[in-house]
Structure formats: C-alpha cells, structure tokens
Protein backbone atom coordinates (compact mmCIF):
# COMPACT_ATOMS: atom_id res chain seq x y z
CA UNK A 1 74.79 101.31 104.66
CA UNK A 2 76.30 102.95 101.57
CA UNK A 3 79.26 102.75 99.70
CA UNK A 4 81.58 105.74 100.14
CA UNK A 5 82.59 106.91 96.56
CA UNK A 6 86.38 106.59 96.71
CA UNK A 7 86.17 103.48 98.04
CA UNK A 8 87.99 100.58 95.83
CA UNK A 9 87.55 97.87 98.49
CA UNK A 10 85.44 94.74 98.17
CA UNK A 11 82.28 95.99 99.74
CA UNK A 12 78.65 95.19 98.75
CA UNK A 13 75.61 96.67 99.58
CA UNK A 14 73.34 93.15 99.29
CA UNK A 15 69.69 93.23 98.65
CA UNK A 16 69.03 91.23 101.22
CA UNK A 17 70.43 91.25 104.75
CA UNK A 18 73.58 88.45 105.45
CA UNK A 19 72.84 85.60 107.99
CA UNK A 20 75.64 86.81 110.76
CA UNK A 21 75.44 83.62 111.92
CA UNK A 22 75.91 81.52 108.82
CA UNK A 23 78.68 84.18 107.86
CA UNK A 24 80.30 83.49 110.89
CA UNK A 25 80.50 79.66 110.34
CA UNK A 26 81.47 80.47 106.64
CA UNK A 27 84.68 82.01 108.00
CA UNK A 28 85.72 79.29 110.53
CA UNK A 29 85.36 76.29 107.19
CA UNK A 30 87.37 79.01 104.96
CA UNK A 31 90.17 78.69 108.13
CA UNK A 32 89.78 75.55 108.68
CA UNK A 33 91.20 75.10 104.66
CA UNK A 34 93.62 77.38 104.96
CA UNK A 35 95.30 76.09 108.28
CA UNK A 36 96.39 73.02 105.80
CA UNK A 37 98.67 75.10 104.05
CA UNK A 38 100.15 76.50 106.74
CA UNK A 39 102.42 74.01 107.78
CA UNK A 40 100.81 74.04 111.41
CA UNK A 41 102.66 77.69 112.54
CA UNK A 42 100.35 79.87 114.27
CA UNK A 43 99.13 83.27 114.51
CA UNK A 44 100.93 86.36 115.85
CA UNK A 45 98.15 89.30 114.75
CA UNK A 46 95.25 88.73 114.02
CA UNK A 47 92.53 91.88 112.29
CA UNK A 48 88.98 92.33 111.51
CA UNK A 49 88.22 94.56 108.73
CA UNK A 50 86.61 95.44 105.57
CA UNK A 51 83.24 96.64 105.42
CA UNK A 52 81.98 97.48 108.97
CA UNK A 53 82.67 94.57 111.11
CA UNK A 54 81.55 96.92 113.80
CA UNK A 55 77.63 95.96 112.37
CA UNK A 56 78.21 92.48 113.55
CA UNK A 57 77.03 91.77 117.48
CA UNK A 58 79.97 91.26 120.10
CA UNK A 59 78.22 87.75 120.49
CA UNK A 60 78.86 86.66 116.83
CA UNK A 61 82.46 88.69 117.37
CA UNK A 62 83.18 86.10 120.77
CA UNK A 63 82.77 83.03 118.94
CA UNK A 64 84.86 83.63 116.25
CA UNK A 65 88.02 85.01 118.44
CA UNK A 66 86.87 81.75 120.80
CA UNK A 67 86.84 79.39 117.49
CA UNK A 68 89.55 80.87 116.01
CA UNK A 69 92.27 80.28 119.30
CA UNK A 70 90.77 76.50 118.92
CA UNK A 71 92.24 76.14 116.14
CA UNK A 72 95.40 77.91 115.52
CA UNK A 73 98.09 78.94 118.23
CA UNK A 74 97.90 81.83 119.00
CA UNK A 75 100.08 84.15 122.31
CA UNK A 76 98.66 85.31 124.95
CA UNK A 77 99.07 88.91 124.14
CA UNK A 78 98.34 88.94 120.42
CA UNK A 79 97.05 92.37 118.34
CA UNK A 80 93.52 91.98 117.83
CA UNK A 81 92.37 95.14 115.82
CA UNK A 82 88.45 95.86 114.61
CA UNK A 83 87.62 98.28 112.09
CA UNK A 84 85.04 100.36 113.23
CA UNK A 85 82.49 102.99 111.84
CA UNK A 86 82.06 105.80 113.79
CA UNK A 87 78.67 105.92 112.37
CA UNK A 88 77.70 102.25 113.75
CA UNK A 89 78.93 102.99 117.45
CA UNK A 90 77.28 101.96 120.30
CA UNK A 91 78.61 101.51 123.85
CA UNK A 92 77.61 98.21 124.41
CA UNK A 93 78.95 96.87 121.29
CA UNK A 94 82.82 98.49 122.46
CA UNK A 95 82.51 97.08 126.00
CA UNK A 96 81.20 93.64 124.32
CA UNK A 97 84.23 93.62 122.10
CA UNK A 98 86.67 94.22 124.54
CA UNK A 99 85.11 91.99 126.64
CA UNK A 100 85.61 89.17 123.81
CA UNK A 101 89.58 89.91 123.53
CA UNK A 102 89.69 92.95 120.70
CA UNK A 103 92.14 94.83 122.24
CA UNK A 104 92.66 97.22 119.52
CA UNK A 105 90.46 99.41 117.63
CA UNK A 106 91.08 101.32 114.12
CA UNK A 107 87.92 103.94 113.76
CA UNK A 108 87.32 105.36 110.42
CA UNK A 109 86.82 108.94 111.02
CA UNK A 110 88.36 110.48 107.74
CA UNK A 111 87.46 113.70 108.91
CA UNK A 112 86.20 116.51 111.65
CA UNK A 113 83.92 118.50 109.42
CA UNK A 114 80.60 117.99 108.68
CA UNK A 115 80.98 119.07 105.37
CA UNK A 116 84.29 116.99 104.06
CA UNK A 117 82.19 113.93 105.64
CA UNK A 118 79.25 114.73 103.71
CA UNK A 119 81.82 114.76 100.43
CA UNK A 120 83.18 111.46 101.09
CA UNK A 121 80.03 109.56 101.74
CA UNK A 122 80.02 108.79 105.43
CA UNK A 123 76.99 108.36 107.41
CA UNK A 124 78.50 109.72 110.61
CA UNK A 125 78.73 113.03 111.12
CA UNK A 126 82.39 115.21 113.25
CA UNK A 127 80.20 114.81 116.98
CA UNK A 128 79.49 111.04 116.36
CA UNK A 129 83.05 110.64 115.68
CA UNK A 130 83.97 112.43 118.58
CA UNK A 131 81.05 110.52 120.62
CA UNK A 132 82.57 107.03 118.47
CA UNK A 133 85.94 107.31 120.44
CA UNK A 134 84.39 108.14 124.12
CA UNK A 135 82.57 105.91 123.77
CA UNK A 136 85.61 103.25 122.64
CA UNK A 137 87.73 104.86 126.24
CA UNK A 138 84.95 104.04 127.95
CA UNK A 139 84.29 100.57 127.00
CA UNK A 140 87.86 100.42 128.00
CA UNK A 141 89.98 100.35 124.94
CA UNK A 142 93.29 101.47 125.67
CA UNK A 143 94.79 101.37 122.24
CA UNK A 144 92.88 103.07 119.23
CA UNK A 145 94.22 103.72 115.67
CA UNK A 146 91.91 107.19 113.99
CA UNK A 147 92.14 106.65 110.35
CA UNK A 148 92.14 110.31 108.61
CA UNK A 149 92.39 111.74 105.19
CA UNK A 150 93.68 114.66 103.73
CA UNK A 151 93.49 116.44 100.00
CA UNK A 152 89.62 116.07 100.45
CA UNK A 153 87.76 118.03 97.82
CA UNK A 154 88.28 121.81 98.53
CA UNK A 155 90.19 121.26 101.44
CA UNK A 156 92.32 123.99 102.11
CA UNK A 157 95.91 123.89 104.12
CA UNK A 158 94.45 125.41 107.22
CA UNK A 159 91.35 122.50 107.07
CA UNK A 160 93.65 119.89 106.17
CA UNK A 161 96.00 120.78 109.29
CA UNK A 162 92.79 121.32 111.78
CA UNK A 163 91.39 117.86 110.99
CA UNK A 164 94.99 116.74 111.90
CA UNK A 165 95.19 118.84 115.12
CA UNK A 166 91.65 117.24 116.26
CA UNK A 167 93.17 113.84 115.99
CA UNK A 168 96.11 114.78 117.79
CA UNK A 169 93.95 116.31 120.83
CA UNK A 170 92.55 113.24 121.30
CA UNK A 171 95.41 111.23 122.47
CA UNK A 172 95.05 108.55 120.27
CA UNK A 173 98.07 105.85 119.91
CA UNK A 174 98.55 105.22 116.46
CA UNK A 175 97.11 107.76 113.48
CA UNK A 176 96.72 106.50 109.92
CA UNK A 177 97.14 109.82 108.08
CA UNK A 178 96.75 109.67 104.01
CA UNK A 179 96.32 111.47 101.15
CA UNK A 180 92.75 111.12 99.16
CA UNK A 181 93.89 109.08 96.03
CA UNK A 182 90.99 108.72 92.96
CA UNK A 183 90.66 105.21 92.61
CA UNK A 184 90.05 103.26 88.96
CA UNK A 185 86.26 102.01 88.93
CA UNK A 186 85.10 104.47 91.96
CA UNK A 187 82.20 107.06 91.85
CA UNK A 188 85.25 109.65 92.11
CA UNK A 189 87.05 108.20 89.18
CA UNK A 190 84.33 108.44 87.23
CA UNK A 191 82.95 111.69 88.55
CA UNK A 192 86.27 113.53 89.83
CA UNK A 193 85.83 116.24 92.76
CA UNK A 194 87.55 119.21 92.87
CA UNK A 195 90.96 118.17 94.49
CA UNK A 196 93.96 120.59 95.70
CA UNK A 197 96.82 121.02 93.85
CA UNK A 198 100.17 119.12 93.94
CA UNK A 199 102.17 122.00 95.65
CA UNK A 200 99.30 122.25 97.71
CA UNK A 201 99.64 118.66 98.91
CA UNK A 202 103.13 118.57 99.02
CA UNK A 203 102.81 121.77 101.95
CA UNK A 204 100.27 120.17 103.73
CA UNK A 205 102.10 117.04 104.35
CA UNK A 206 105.06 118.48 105.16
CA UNK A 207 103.43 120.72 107.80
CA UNK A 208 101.26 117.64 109.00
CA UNK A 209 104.30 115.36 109.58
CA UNK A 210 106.01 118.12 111.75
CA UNK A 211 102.85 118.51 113.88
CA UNK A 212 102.76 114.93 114.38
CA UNK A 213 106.17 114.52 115.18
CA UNK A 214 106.14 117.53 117.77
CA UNK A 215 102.83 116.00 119.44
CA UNK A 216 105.08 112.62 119.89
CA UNK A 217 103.74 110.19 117.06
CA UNK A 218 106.78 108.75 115.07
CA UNK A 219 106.40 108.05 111.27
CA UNK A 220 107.10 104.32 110.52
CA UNK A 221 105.55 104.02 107.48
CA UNK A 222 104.44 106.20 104.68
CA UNK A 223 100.89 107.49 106.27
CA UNK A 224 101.36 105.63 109.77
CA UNK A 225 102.00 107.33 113.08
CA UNK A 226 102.42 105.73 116.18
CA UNK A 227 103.56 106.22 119.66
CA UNK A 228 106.58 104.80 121.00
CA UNK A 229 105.56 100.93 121.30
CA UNK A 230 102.50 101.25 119.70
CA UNK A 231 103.33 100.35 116.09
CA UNK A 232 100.40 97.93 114.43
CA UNK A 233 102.09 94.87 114.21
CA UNK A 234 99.83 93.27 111.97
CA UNK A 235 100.65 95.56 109.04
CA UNK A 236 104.07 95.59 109.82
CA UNK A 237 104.03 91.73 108.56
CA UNK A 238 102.72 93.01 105.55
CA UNK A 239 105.14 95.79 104.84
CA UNK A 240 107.70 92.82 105.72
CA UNK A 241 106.48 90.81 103.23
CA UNK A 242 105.35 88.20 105.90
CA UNK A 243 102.57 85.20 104.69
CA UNK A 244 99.08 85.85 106.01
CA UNK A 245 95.79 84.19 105.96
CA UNK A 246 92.79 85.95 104.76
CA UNK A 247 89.19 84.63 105.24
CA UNK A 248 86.25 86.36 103.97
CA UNK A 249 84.29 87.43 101.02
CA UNK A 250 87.10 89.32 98.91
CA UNK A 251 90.05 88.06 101.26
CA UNK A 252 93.48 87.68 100.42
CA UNK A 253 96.19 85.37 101.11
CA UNK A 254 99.90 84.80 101.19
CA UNK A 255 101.28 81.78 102.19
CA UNK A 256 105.10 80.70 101.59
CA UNK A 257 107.03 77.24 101.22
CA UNK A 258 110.22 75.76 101.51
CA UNK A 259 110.45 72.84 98.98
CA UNK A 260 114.03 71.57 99.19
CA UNK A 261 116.15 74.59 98.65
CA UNK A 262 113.65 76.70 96.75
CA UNK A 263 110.92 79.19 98.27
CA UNK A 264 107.72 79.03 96.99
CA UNK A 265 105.38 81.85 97.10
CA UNK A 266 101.32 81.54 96.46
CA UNK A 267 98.83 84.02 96.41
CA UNK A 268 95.00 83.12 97.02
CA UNK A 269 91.76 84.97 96.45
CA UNK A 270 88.81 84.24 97.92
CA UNK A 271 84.96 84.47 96.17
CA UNK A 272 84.01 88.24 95.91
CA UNK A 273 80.32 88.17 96.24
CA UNK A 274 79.32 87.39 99.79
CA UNK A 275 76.49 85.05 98.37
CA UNK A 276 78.98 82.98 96.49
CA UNK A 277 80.84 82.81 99.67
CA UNK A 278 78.34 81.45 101.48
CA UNK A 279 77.61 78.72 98.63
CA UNK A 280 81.27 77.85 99.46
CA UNK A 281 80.47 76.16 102.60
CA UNK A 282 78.72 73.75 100.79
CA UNK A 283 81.82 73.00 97.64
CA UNK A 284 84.43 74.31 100.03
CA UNK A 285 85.42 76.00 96.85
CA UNK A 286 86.54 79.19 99.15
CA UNK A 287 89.42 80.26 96.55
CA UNK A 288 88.51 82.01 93.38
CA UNK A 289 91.64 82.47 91.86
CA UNK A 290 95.47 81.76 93.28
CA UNK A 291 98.72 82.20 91.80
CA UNK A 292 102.43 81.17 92.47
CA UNK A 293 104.71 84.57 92.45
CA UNK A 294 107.60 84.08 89.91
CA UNK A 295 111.03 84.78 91.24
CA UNK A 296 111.05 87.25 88.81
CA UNK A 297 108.44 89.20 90.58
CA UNK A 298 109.29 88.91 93.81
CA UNK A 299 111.93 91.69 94.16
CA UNK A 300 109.37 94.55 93.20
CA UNK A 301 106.64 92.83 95.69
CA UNK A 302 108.81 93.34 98.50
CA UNK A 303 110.04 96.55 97.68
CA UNK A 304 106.12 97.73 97.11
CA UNK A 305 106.03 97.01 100.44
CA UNK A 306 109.72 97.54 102.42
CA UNK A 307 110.27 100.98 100.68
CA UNK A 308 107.07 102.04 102.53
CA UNK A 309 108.81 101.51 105.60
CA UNK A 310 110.90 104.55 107.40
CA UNK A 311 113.49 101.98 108.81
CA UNK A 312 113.74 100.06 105.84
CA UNK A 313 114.83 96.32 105.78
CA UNK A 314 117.96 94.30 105.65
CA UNK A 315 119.77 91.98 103.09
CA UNK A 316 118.91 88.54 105.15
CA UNK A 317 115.30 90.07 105.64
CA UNK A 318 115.27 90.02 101.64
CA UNK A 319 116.84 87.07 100.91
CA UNK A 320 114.65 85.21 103.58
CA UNK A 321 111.55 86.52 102.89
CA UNK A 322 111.80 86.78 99.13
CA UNK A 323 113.89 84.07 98.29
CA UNK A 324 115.79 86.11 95.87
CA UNK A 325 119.18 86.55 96.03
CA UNK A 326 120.90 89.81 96.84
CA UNK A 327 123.40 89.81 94.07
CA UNK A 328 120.76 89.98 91.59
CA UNK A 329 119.46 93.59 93.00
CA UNK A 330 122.58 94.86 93.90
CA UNK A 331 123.29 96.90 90.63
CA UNK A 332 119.72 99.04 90.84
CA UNK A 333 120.49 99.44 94.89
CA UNK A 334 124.03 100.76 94.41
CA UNK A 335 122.51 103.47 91.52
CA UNK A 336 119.70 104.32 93.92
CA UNK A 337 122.23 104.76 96.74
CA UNK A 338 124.45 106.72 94.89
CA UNK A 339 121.93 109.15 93.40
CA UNK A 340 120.40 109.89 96.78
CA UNK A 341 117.03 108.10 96.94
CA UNK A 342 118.07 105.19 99.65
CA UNK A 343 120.75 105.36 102.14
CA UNK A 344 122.35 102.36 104.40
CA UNK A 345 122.02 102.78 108.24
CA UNK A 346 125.27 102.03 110.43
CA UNK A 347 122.80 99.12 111.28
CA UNK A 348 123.30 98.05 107.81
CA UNK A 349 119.52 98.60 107.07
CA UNK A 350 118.46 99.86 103.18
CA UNK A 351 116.17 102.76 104.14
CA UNK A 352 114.90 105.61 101.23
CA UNK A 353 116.07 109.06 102.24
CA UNK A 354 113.13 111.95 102.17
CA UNK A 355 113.74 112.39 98.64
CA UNK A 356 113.10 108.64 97.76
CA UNK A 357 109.45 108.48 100.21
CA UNK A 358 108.64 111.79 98.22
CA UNK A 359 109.39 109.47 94.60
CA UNK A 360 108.45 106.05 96.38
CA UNK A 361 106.84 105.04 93.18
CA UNK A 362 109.59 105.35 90.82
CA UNK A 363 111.63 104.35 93.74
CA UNK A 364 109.73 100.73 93.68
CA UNK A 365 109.65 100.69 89.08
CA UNK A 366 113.36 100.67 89.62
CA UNK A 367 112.62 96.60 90.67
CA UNK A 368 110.06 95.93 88.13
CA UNK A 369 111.29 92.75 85.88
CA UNK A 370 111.26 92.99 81.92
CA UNK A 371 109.94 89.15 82.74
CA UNK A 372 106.34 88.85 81.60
C-alpha cells in the first residue's frame, strides 16, 4: 500500500505490518473510555473508514461490530458503512462483511480511466473498479456509495462528465462527487499537477449536477448524491453538528454536555501514529490533544457544516445543537438574506440559494468571531 499524493488524511505506510488483532482490541479499550463521556446514549450510525479497512479480514471485522453492540445500544437497523479499496477487493471478504452486519459500502473509485488513476496514485486500475462493485452486488450489498473526483490533472469537460456517466450506469445509491482540491503538506501541494481552469470547473459541475439530477440522484449536500431514502445518515450527523465518537489512530471526537443551563462542547484527538496507539492500551492515554469549543466559535462550526447542506437547518436546530443563541447571529443572517446568498423555506428552514453554495466559503467567514 501507498499513499495517494493528494491525500491529507491520517494514513501511514508502517515499516512493519500492524497486529490486526491487537489493533482490534486497541479500538474496543479506546471505546470502552469514550462510552464514559457519553452519558450512556447510544449509537445511531456507526462507519469504518480511513485507510483501507477493507485490508482487515471479515473475521477481525465480526468481532468488532459483535463487541461493539455489547457495549453501546445500538437499533436494529443501524447504517453500518466500510470504506473500501477497489484495489483490495475480494469476493469473500464482501460476502464476509455483509455477513458480519456492514450493510453499506462506500468504494473509492475516484475514477474510470486508467490514466487519471495512475495520476492520483491508486493501485487499482477502471476494470478492478468495475470488477470491485460486482463483486460488492454479489456478496449481496444492496446499498453502495462510489466516491469520484473531478478536476483531475488534464481532465477535460468531456472526461470529467464520462467518469460521471460510468458511475451513473451503474446504479449505485448514493454518489460522492467532488472536486480535486491541493491539499497543504501533500505530494500535490508540494509538486502541483496541471489542474483545469476555474471556468472550466465551474462548467463541469454545472453539467455534472444536471446529469445527476436527470438520472434520479438528489443533491443534499455540497458533493453528495443520493437516491430518494438513501441519504448517509452518518454524515448527516456531522453536517448537523451532532457529537460523535471516534476510535482509532488519528480519530476524532465530539462529545457535548449539559451542565446546568450551559452547553458544553469538547473536542478529542486521538494518538496519530498507529504504534503510539497501540502503546495506549497499556497508559490508556488514547487522547492526544482535546479542547472545549468557546461559545464564540461555535456559530462558524456549525455553519462549516449546515451551509453544506441543500435543505439547510432551523433556528431550534441551532440553538440546540450549538448552544448559541439566535439573536446573536441574526444581524449577519438578515444581510446574507437580503443580498441573496441564503433564503428561508415556507418551512422556516435557513438554506443558501445557488449563489451562496457557489461562495460557501465566504458564505461560512461571514460567522467567523473577532474572539481569539
């Protein structure tokens, strides 16, 4: 396994090969200290990514999902999602995951052509992705999310909306469609490709959103297409601004409090290196760095994440969630309402218009705090 060079995730590529097994129990102690905070609620999504969890056996894959309903509620029908590498596939593997309760997969294709794959660092090639997600219907997935990029280096409008189109033919229920974005302290950053230009860009997603939208996938979120139904819930907390739990090398965590009348937000790291992370079975020192989020920064958190959604959020979703009060926004919501880059649904909903998700980042500064 490589790293792909745009990639600004926490992967490693370790010298020596991880013990699955002891990783596996590493995760269950990091849970276990993280179900204290909690305040005993339980679990409503639950997904499996970073890195290619797909490497790890469906055994290893069983006991966790097994461990992990021991120890936290969790209903009947809850999202399970794996991240898988078309490049790692194997039929066996699919039907041994499904068989352990993933009943949702999110494949990493990025691309159709050889070529653009060959640009970006992956090790599969456009037939193993196609082979990836035959085999994934035949191990009897019924849901699968096809993660694809566009703006790849040379890529013209014609490529860009072909890739697309292959996606589409497949049938797929959800598509994560996004633009290529260079990265601070990736091999692209530091050695740029040859990208296409903004007007470029600007045509091609245009022209992809309308042939998604004809095919039947709706737009909920800034690069995610679903159809009706099939929306991933377990990002959808995050775009909410919902607490998680994250266990794992690199993880991260949001968990919220109610201490008298006040909400109290805290956000966790855990240790980078997997190594460390395995030393932290032994300290149970799990978390390498946490912080409480300041009321002051809490309206431009949820906005980073709301604004991303099509349908927008409501005032008691705000004041909930955030623990902010409405009054104290209401001055930059009424300017960005009256100048055309949000509009209110009959539903009552804040929503941007198409000109606000085509500035969603000075859309969100609007929120920032002058606060240090």
């Amino acid at each position: 396994m490589r790293k792909c060079p745009y990639c600004d995730f926490n992967s490693h590529q370790p010298r020596t090969a991880i013990d699955e097994k002891a990783y596996i129990e590493a995760l269950l102690e990091d849970l276990q200290a993280d179900l204290e905070l909690t305040s005993g609620r339980g679990l409503h999504s639950l997904f499996i990514g970073g890195g290619t969890p797909s490497l790890f056996s469906d055994t290893s894959i069983r006991h966790l999902l097994q461990a992990v309903a021991a120890r936290v509620s969790c209903p009947d029908d809850m999202e399970i999602t794996l991240e898988a590498n078309p490049g790692t596939a194997d039929t066996g593997h699919f039907r041994g995951y499904r068989q352990a309760g993933v009943n949702r997969l999110s494949m990493g294709v990025q691309s159709f052509e050889d070529e653009k794959l060959k640009a970006l660092g992956r090790i599969h090639n456009a037939a193993e992705a196609l082979q990836a997600y035959a085999m994934a219907r035949q191990a009897g997935f019924d849901t699968i999310n096809l993660d694809l990029m566009f703006g790849l280096p040379q890529q013209s409008h014609r490529q860009g909306l072909h890739d697309l189109q292959q996606a589409i033919d497949l049938q797929p229920e959800h598509i994560s469609w996004y633009q290529l974005t260079l990265e601070p302290n990736t091999a692209f950053a530091n050695n740029p490709p040859v990208l296409p230009q903004d007007d470029e860009l600007a045509y091609l997603a245009e022209a992809g959103q309308t042939l998604l939208a004809d095919a039947g996938y709706e737009r909920y979120e800034v690069s995610a297409y679903a159809r009706p139904g099939q929306q991933c819930q377990h990002n959808l907390n995050y775009w909410r601004f919902g607490d998680y739990v994250g266990i794992g090398a690199g993880a991260h965590g949001k968990i919220s409090h109610l201490q008298r009348s006040d909400l109290h937000i805290r956000r966790f790291c855990k240790q980078r290196a997997p190594g460390a992370y395995l030393q932290a079975v032994n300290s149970g020192h799990f978390v390498s760095s946490q912080e409480s989020v300041a009321c002051s920064q809490r309206p431009f958190e949820f906005m980073l994440n709301a604004l991303r959604l099509t349908q927008g959020f409501t005032v008691r979703q705000y004041e909930q969630s955030s623990g902010c009060c409405w009054q104290d926004i209401q001055k930059e919501i009424r300017d960005l309402l009256q100048c055309g880059l949000l509009h209110k649904t009959t539903q009552g909903k804040i929503c941007p218009t198409s000109q606000g998700q085509l500035f969603l980042n000075d859309l969100m500064q609007r929120f920032i705090s002058d606060e240090a």
